[in-house]
C-alpha atoms as a PDB file:
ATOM      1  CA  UNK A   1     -21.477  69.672-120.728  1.00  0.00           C
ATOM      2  CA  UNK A   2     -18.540  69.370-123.264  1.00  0.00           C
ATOM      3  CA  UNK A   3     -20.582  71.431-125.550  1.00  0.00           C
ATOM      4  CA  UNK A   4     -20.513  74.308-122.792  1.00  0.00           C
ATOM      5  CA  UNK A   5     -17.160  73.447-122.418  1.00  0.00           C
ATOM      6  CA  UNK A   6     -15.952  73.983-126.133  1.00  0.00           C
ATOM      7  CA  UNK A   7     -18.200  77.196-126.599  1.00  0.00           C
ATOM      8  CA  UNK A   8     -16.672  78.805-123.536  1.00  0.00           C
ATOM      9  CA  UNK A   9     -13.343  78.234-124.452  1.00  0.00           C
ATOM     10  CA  UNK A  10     -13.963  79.962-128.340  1.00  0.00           C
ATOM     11  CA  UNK A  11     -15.179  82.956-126.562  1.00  0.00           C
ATOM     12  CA  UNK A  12     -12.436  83.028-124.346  1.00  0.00           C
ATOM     13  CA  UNK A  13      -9.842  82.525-127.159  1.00  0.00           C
ATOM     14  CA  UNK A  14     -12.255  85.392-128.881  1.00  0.00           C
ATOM     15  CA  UNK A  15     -12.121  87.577-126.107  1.00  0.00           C
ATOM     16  CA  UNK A  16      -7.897  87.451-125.660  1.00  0.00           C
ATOM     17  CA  UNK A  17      -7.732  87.847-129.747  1.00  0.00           C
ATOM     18  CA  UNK A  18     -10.230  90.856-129.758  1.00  0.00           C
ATOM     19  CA  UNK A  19      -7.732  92.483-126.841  1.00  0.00           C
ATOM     20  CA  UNK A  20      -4.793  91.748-128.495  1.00  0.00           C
ATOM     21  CA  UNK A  21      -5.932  93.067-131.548  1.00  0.00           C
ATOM     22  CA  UNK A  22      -6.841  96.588-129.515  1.00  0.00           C
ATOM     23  CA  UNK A  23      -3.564  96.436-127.903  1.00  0.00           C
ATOM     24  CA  UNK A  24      -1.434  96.901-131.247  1.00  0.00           C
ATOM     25  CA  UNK A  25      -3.763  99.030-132.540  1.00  0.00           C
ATOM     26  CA  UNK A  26      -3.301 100.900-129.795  1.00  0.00           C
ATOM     27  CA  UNK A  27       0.221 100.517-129.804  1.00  0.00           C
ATOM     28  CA  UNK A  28       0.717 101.692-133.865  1.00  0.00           C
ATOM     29  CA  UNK A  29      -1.448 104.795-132.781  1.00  0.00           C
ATOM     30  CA  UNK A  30       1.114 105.691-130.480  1.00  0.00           C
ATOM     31  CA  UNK A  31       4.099 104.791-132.825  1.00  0.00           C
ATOM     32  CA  UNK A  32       1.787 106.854-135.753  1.00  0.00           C
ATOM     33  CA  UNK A  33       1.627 110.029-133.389  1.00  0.00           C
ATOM     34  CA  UNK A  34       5.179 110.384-132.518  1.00  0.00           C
ATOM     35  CA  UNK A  35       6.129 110.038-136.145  1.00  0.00           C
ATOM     36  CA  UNK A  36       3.947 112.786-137.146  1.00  0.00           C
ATOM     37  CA  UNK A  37       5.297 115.339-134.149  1.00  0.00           C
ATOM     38  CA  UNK A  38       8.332 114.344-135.707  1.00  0.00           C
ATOM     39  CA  UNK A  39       7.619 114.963-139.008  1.00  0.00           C
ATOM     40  CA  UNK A  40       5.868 118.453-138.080  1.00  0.00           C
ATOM     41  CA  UNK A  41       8.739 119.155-136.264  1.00  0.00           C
ATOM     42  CA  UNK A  42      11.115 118.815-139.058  1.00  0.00           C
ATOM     43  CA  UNK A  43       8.968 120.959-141.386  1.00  0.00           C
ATOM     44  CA  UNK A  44       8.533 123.640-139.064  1.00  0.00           C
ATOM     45  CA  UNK A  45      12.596 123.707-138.673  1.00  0.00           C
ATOM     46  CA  UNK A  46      13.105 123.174-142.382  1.00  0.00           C
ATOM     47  CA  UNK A  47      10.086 126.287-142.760  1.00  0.00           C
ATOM     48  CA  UNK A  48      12.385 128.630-140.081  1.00  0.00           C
ATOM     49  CA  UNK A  49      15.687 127.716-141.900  1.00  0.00           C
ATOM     50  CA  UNK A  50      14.241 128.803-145.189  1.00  0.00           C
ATOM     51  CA  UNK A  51      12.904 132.132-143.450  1.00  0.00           C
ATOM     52  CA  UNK A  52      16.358 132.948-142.038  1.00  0.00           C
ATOM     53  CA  UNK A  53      18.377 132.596-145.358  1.00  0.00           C
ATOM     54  CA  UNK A  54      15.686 135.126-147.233  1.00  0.00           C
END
């Protein structure tokens, strides 16, 4: 029974890491998407700014 016990509570502890894990992924993909609207963003201005002075 303790054996059960101790088995169940690694895959628990396994489970909660593994969504965790997905979660800040998840949460960096976000973060990683919004910096690189941003950064095409600034090109494109930078781009039209450099158009508009030729």
């Amino acid at each position: 029974m303790k054996k059960i016990l101790v088995i169940s509570l690694l895959v628990i502890a396994a489970l909660i890491i593994g969504v965790l894990t997905f979660i800040v992924g998840a949460i960096k993909f976000f973060i990683g998407g919004i910096s690189l609207g941003a950064l095409i963003v600034v090109t494109l201005i930078l781009w039209l700014a450099w158009k508009v002075s030729d």
